[in-house]
N, C-alpha and C. Protein backbone atom coordinates (compact mmCIF):
# COMPACT_ATOMS: atom_id res chain seq x y z
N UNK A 1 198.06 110.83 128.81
CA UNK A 1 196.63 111.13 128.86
C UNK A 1 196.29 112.08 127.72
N UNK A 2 195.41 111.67 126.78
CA UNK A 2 195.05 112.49 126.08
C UNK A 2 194.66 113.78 126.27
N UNK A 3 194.70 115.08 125.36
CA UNK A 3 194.51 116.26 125.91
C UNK A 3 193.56 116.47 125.03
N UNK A 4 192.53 117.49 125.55
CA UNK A 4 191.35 117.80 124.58
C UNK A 4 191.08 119.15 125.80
N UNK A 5 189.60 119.35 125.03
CA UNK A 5 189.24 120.72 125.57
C UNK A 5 188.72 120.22 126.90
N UNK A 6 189.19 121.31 127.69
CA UNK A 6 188.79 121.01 129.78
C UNK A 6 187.03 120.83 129.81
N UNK A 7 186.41 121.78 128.92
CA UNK A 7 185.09 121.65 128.79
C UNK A 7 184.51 120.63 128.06
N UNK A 8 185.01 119.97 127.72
CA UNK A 8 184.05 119.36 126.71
C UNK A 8 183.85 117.87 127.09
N UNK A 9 182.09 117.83 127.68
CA UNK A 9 181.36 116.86 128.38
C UNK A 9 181.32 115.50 127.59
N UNK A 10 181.56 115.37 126.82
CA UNK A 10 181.13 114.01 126.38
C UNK A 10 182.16 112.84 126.65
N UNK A 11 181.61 111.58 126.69
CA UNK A 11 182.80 110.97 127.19
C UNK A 11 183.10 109.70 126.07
N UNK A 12 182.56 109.86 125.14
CA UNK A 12 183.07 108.90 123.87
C UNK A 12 182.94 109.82 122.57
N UNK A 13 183.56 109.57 121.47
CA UNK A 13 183.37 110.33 120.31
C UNK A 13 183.14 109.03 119.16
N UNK A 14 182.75 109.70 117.78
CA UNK A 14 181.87 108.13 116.84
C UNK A 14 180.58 109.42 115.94
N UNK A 15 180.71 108.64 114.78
CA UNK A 15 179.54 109.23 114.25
C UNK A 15 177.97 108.38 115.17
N UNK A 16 177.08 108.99 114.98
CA UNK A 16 175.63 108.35 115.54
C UNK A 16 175.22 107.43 114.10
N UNK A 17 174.64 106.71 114.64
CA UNK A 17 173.99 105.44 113.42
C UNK A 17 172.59 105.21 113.68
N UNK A 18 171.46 106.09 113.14
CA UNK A 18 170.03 105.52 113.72
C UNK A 18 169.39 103.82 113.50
N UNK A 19 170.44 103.36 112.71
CA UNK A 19 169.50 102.47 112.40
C UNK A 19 169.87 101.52 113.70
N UNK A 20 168.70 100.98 114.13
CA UNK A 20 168.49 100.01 115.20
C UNK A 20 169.09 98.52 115.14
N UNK A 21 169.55 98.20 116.16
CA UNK A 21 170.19 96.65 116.38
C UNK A 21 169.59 95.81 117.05
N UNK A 22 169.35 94.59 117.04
CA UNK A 22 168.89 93.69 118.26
C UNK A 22 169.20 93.55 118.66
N UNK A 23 169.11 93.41 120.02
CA UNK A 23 169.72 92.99 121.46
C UNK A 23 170.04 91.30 120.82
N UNK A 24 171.36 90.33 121.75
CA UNK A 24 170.66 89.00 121.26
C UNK A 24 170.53 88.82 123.12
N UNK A 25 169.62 87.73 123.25
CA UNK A 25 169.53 87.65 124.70
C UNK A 25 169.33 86.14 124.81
N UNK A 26 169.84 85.99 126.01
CA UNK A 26 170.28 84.44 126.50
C UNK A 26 168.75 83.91 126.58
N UNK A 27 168.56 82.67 126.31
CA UNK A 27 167.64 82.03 126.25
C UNK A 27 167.56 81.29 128.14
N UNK A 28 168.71 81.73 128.79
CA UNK A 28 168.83 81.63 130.37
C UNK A 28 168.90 80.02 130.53
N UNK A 29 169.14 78.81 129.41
CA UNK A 29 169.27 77.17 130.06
C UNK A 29 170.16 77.04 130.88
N UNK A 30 171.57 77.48 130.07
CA UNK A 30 172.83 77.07 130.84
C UNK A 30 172.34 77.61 131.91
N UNK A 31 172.49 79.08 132.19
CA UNK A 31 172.36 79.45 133.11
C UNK A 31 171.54 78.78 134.53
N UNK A 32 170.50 78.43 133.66
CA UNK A 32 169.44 77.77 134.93
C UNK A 32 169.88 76.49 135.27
N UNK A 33 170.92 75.51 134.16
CA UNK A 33 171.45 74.93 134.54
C UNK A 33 172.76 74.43 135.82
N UNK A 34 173.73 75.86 135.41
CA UNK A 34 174.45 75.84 136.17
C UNK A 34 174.54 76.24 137.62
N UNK A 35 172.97 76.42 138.19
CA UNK A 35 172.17 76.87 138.81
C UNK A 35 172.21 75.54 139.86
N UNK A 36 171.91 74.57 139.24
CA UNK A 36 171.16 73.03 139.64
C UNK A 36 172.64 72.60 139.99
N UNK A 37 174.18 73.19 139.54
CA UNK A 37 175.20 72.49 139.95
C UNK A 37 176.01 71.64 139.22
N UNK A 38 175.76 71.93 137.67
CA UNK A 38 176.41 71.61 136.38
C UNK A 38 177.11 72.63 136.21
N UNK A 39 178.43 72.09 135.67
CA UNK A 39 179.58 73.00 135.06
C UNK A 39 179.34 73.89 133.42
N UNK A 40 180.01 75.02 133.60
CA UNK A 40 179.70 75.38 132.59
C UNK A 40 180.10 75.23 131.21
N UNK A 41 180.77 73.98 130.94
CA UNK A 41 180.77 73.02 129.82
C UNK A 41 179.67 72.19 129.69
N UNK A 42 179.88 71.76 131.07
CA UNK A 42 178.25 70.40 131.03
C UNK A 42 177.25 71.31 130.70
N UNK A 43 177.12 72.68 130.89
CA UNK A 43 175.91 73.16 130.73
C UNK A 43 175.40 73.57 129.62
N UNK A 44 176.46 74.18 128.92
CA UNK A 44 176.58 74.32 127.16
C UNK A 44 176.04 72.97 126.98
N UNK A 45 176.60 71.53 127.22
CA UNK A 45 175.80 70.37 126.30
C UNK A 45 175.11 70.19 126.28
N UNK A 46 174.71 70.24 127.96
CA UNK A 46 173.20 69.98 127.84
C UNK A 46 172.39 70.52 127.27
N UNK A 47 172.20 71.87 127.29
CA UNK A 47 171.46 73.15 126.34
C UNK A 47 171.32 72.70 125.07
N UNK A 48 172.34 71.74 124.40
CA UNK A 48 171.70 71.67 123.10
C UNK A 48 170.82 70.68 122.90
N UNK A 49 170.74 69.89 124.06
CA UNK A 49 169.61 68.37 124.00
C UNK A 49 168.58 69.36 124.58
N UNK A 50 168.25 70.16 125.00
CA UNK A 50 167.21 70.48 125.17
C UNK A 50 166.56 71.72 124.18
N UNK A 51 166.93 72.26 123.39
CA UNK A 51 167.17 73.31 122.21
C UNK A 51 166.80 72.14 120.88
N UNK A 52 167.28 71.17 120.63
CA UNK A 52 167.09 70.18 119.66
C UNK A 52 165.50 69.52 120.04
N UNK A 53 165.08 69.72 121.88
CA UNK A 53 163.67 69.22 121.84
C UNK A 53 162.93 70.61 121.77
N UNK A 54 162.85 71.17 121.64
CA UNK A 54 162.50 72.54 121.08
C UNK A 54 161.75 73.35 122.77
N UNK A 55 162.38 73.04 123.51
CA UNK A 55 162.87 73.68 124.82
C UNK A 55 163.15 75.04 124.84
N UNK A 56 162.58 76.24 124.91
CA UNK A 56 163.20 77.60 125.11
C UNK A 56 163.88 77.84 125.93
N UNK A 57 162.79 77.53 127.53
CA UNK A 57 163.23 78.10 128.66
C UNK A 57 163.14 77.05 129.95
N UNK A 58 164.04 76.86 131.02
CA UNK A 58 163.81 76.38 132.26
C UNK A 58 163.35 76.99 133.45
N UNK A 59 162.76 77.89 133.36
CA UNK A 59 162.23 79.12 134.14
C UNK A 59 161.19 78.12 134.70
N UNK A 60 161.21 78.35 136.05
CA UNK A 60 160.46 77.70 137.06
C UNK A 60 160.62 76.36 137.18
N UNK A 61 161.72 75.25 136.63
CA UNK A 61 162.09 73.98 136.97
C UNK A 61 162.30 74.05 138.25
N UNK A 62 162.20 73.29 139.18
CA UNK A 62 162.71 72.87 140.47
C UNK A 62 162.62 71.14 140.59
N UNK A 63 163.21 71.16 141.66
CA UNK A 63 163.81 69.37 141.58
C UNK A 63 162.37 68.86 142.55
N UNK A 64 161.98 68.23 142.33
CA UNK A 64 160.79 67.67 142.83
C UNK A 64 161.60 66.69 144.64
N UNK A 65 162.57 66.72 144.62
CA UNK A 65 163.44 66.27 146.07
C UNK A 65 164.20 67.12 146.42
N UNK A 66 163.89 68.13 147.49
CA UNK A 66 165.18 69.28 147.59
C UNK A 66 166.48 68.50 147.57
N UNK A 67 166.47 67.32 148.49
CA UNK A 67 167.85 67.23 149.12
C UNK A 67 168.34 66.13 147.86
N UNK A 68 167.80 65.64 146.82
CA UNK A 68 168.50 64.98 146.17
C UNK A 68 169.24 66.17 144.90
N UNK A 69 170.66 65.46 144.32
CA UNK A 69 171.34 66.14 143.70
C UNK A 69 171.79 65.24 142.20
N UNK A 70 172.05 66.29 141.39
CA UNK A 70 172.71 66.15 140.41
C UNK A 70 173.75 65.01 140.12
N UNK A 71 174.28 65.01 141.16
CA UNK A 71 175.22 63.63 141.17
C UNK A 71 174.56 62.57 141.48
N UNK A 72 173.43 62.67 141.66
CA UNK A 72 172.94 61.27 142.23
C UNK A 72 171.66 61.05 140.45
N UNK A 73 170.15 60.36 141.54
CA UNK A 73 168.96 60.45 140.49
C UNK A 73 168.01 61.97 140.95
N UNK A 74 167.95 62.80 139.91
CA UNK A 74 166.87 63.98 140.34
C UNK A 74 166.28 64.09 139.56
N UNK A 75 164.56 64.43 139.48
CA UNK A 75 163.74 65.26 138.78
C UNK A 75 163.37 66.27 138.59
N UNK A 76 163.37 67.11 137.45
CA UNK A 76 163.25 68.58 137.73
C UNK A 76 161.57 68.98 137.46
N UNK A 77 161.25 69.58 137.41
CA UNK A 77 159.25 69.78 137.42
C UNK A 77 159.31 71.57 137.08
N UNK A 78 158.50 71.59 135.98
CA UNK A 78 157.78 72.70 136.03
C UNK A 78 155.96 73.03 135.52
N UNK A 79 155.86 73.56 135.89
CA UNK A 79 154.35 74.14 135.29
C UNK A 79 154.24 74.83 134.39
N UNK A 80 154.26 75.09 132.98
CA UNK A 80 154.27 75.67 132.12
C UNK A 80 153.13 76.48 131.99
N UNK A 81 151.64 76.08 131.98
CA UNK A 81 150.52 76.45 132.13
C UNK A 81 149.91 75.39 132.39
N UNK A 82 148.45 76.22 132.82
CA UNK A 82 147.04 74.96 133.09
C UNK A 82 147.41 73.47 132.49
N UNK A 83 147.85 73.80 130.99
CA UNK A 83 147.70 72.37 130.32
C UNK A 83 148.73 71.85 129.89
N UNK A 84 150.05 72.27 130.80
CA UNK A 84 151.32 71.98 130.17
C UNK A 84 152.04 71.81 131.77
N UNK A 85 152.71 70.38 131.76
CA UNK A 85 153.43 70.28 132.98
C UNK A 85 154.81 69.72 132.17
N UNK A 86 155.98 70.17 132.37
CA UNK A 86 157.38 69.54 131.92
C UNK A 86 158.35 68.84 132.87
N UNK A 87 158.71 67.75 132.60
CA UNK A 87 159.70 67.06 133.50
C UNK A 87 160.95 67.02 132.77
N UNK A 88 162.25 66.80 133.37
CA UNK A 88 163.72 66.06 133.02
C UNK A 88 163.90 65.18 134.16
N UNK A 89 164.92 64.37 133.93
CA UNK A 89 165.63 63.54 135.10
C UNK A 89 166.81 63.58 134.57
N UNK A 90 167.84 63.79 135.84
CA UNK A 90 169.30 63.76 135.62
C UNK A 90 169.55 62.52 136.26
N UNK A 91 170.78 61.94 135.83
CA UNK A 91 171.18 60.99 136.54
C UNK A 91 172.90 60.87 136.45
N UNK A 92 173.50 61.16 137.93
CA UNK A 92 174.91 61.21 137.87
C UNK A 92 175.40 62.14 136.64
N UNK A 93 174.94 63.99 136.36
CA UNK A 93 175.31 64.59 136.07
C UNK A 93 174.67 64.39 134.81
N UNK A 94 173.95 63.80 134.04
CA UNK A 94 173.51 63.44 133.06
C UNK A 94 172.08 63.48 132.34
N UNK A 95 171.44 64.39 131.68
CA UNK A 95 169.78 64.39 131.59
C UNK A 95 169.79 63.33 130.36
N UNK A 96 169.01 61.69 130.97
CA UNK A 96 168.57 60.67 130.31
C UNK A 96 167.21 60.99 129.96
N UNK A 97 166.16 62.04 130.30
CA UNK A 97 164.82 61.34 130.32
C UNK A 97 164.35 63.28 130.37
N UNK A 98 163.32 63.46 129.28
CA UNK A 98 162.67 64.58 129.46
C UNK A 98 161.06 64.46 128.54
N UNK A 99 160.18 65.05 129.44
CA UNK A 99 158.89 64.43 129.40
C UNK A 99 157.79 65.77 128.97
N UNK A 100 156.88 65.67 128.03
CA UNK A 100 155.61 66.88 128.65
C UNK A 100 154.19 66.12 128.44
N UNK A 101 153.78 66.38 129.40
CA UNK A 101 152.47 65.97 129.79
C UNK A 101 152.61 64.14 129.62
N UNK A 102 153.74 63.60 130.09
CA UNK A 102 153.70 62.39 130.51
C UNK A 102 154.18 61.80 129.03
N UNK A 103 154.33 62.65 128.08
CA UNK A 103 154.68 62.12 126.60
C UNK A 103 156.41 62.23 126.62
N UNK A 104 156.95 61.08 126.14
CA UNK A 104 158.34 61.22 126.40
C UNK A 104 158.56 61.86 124.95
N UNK A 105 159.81 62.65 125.39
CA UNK A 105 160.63 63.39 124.37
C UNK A 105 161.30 63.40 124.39
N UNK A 106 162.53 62.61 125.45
CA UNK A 106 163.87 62.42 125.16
C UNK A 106 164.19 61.45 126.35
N UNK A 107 164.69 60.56 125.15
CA UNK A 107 164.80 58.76 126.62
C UNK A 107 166.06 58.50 126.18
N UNK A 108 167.19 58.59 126.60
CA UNK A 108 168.55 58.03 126.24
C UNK A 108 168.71 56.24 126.06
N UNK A 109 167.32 55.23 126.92
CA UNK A 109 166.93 53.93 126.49
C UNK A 109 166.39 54.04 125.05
N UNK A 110 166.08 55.45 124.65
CA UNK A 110 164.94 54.65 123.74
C UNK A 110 165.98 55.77 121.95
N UNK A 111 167.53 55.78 122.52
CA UNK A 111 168.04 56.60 121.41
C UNK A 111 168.35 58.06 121.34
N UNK A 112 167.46 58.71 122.25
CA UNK A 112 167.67 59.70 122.48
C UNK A 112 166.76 60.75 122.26
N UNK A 113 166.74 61.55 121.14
CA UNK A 113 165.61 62.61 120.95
C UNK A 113 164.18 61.87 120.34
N UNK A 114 162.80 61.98 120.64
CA UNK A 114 161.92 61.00 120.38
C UNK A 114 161.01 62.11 119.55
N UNK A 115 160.40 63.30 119.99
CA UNK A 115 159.29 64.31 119.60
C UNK A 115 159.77 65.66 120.05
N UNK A 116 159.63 66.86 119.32
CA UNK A 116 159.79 68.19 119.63
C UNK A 116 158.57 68.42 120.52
N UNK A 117 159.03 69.25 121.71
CA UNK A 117 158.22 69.79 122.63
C UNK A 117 156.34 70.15 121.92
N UNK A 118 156.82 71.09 120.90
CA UNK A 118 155.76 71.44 120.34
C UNK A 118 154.87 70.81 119.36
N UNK A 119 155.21 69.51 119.60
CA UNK A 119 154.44 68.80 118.48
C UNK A 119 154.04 67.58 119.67
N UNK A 120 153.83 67.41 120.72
CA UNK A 120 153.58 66.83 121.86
C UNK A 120 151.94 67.57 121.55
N UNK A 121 150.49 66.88 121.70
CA UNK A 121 149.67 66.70 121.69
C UNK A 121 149.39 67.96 123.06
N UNK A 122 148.75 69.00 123.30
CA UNK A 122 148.09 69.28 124.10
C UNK A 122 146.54 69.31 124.03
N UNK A 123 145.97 68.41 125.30
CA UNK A 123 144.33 68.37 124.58
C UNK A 123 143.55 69.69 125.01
N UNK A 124 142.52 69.87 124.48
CA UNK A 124 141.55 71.13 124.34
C UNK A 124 140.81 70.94 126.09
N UNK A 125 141.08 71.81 126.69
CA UNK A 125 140.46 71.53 128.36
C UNK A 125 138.89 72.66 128.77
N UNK A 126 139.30 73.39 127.56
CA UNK A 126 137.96 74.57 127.92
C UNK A 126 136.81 73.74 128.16
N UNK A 127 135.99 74.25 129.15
CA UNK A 127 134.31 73.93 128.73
C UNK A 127 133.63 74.94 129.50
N UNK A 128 132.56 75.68 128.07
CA UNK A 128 132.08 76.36 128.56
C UNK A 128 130.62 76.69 129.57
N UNK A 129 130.41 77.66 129.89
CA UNK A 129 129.33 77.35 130.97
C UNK A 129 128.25 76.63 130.74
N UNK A 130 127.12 77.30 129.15
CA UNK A 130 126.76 76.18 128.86
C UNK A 130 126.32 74.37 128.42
N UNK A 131 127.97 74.37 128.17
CA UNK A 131 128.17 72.91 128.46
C UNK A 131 128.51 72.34 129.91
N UNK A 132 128.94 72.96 130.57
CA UNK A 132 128.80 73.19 132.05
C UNK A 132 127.93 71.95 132.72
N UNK A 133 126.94 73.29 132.25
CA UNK A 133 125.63 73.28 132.96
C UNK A 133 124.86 72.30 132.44
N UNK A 134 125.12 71.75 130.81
CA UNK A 134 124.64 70.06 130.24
C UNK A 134 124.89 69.34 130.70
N UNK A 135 126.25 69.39 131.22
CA UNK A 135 127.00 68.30 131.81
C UNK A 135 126.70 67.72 133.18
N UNK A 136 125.74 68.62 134.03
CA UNK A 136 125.54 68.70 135.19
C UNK A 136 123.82 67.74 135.28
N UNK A 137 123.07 68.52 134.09
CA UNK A 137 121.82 67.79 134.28
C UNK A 137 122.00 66.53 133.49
N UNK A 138 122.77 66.04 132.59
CA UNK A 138 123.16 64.65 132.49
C UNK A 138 123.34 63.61 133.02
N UNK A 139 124.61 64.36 133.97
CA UNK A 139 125.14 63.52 135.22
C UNK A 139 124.13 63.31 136.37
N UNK A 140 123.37 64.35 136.64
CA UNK A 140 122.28 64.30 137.60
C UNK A 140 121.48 63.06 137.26
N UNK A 141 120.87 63.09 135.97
CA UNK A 141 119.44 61.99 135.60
C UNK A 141 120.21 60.62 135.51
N UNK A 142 121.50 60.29 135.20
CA UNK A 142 122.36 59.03 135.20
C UNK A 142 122.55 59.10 136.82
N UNK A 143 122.82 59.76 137.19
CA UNK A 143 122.96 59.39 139.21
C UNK A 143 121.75 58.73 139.50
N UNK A 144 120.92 59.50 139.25
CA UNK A 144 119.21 59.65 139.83
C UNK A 144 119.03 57.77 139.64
N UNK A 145 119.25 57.26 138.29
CA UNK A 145 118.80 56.15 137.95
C UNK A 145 119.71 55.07 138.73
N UNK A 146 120.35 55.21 139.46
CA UNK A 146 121.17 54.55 140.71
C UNK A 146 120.71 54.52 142.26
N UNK A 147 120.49 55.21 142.25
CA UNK A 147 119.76 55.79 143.62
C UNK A 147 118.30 55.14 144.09
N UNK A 148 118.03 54.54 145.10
CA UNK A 148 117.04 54.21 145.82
C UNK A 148 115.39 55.23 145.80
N UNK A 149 116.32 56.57 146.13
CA UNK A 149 115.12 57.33 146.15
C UNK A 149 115.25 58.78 145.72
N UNK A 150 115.37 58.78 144.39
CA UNK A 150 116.30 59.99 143.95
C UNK A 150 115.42 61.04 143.92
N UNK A 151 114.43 61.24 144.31
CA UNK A 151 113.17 62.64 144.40
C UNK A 151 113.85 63.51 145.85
N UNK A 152 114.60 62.53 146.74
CA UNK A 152 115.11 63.38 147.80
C UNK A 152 116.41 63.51 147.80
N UNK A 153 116.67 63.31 146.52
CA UNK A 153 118.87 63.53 146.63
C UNK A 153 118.93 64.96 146.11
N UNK A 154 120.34 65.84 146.92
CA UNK A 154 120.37 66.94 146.64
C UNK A 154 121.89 66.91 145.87
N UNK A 155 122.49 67.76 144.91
CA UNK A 155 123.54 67.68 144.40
C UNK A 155 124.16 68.56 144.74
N UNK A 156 125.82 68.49 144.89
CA UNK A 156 126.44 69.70 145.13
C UNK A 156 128.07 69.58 145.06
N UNK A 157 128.68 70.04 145.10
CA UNK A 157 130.31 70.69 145.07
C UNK A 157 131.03 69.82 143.28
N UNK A 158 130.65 70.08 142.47
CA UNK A 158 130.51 70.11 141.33
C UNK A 158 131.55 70.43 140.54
N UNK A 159 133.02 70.14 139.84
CA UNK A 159 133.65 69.99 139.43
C UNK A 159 133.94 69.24 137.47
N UNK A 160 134.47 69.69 136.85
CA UNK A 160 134.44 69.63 135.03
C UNK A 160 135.39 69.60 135.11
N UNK A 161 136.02 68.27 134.11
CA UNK A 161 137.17 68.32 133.38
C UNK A 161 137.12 67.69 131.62
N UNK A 162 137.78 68.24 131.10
CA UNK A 162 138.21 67.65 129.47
C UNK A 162 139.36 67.83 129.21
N UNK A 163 139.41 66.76 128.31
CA UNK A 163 140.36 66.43 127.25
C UNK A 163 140.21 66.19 125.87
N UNK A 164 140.26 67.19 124.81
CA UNK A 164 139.66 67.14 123.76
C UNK A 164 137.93 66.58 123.77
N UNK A 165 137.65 65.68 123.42
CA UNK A 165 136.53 65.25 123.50
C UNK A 165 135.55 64.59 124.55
N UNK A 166 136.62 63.61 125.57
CA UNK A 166 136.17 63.31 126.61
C UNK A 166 135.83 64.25 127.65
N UNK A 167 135.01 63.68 128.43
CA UNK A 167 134.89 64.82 129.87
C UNK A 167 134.65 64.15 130.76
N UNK A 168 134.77 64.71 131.96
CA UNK A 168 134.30 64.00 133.49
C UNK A 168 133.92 65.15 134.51
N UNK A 169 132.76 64.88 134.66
CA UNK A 169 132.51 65.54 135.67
C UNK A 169 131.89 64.87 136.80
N UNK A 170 132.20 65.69 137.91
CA UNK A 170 131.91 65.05 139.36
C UNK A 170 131.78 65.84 140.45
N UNK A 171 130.90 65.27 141.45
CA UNK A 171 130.36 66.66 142.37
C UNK A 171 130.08 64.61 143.34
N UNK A 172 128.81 65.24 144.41
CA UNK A 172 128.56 65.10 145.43
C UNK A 172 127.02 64.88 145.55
N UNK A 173 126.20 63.84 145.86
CA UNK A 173 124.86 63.57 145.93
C UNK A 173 124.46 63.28 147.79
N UNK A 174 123.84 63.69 147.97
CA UNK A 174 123.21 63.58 149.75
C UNK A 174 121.96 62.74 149.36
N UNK A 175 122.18 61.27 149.75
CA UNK A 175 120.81 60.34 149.55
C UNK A 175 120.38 59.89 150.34
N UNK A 176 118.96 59.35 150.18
CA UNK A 176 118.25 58.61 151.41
C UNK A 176 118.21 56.94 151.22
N UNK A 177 118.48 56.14 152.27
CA UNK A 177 118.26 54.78 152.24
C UNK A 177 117.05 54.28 152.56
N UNK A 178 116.60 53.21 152.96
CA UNK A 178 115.53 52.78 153.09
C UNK A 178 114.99 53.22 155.18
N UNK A 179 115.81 53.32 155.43
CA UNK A 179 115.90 53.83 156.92
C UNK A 179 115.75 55.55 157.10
N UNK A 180 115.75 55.96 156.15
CA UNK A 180 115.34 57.36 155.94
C UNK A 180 116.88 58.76 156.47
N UNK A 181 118.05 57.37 156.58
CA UNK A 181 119.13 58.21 156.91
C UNK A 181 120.03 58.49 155.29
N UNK A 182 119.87 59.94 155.96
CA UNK A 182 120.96 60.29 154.65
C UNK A 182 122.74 60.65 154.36
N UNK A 183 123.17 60.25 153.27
CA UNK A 183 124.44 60.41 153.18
C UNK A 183 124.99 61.07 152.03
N UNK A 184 126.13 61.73 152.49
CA UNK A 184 126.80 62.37 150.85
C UNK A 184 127.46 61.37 150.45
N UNK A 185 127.28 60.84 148.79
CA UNK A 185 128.17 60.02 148.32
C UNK A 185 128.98 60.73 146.70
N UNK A 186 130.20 59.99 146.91
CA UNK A 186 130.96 61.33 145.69
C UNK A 186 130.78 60.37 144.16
N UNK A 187 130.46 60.95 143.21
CA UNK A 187 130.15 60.27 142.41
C UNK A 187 130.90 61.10 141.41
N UNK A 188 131.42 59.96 139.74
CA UNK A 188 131.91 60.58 138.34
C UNK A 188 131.15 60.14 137.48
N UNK A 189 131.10 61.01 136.26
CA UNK A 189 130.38 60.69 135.41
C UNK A 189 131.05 60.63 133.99
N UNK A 190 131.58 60.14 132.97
CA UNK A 190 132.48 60.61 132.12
C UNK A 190 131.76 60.42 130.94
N UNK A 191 131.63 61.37 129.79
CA UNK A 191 131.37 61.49 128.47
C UNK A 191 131.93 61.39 127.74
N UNK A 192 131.50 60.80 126.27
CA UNK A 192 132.71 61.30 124.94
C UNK A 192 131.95 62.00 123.85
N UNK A 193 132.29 63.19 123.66
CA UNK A 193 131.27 64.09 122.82
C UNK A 193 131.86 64.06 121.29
N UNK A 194 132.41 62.85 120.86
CA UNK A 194 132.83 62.83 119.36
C UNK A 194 131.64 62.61 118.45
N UNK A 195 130.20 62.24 118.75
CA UNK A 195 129.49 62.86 117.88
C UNK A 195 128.37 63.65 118.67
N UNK A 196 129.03 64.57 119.10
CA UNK A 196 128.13 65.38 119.49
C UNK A 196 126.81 65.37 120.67
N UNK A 197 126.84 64.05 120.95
CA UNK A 197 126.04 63.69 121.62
C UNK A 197 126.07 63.49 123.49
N UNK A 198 127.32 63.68 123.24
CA UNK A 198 127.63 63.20 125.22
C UNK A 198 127.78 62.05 125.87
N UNK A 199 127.66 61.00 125.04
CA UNK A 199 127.19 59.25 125.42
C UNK A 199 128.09 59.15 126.99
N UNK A 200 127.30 58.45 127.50
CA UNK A 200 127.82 58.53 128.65
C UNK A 200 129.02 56.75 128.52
N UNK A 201 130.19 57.14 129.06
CA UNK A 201 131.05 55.68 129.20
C UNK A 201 131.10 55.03 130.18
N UNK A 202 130.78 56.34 131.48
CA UNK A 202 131.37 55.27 132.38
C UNK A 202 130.58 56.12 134.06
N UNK A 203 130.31 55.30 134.96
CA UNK A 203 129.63 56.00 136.26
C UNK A 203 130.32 55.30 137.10
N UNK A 204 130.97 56.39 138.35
CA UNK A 204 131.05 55.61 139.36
C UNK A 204 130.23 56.38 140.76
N UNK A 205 129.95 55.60 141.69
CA UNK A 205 128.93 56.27 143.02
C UNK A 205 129.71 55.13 144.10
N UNK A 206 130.32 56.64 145.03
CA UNK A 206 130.91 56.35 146.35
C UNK A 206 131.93 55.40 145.63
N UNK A 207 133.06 55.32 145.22
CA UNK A 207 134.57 54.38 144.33
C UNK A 207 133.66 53.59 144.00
N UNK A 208 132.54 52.98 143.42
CA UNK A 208 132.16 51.69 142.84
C UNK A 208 131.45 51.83 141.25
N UNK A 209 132.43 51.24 140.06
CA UNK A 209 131.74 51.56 138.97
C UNK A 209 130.30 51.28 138.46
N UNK A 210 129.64 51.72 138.20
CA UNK A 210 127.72 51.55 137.92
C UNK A 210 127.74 51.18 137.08
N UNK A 211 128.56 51.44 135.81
CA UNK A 211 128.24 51.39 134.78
C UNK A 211 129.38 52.09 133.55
């Protein structure tokens, strides 16, 4: 056992070095892999088919079938954000198939690596209130012109979606028939605002297309 002074607190010796180092830190695949019940060879390989689709992280994958497994066919699912959903499928220990937003990026039928994650198309989903609220008296005066007796239809539970340029919006109309009984019927309305204009493509009232 080395001998030194009885007092003296420190418990390593070294000159000090201010200059700073980076941490390196696991990007956590294998890990999340070997998680799902892959070995930690299989899990190193796999990591690089998914690192080559420009894949960071598996944080929040889960298998869309609890009770199915790795050895068999499984899907894994995550939510990335609002406008980003990611899939894989394993099959008998094996990831053939990895997907974002329904765009394939890696098909072992189709060769193997197809598109980097980040070059996968995400469309523009914002719309703001003012367009909102265009979108609403649009859809209203295209309902209205369907309707029997549209001075007494009331509108309501009102819902917006886009995709880059297209949109759809859809809510709920309470109308009167010729019998003076009224009903809520659910109606869509879909736009394409590539010149600016809103043109309407397509109507449907209660599942039946109008137009």
């Amino acid at each position: 056992m080395p001998q030194g002074d009885v007092n003296d607190e420190n418990f390593y010796s070294g000159n000090t070095i201010t200059e700073p180092i980076a941490d390196i830190r696991s990007d956590g695949i294998a890990e999340k892999l070997i998680s799902f019940g892959f070995t930690s060879d299989e899990a190193q390989e796999i990591r690089k088919i998914f690192v080559m689709c420009g894949v960071s992280s598996l944080e929040g994958c889960e298998p869309t079938d609890p009770s199915a497994t790795i050895d068999g066919l499984v899907s894994f699912r995550a939510v990335w954000d609002k406008d980003r959903t990611f899939w894989f499928t394993v099959d008998k220990r094996e990831v053939f198939y990895i997907a974002l937003n329904g765009v394939d990026v890696y098909d072992t039928d189709k060769g193997g690596f197809l598109i980097n994650v980040n070059d996968v198309h995400v469309p523009e989903s914002e719309v703001s209130v003012d367009t909102y609220n265009k979108l609403q008296d649009l859809a209203m005066a295209a309902v209205d012109g369907y309707l029997k007796y549209p001075n007494s239809a009331y509108y309501d539970a009102w819902a917006v979606a886009r995709a880059d340029e297209k949109y759809m919006i859809q809510g709920e109309v309470q109308a009167k028939n010729a019998l003076g009984t009224k009903e809520w019927l659910h109606f869509k309305v879909w736009f394409d605002n590539a010149n600016g204009d809103y043109a309407i493509e397509g109507i449907t009232i209660d599942g039946n297309r109008v137009y």
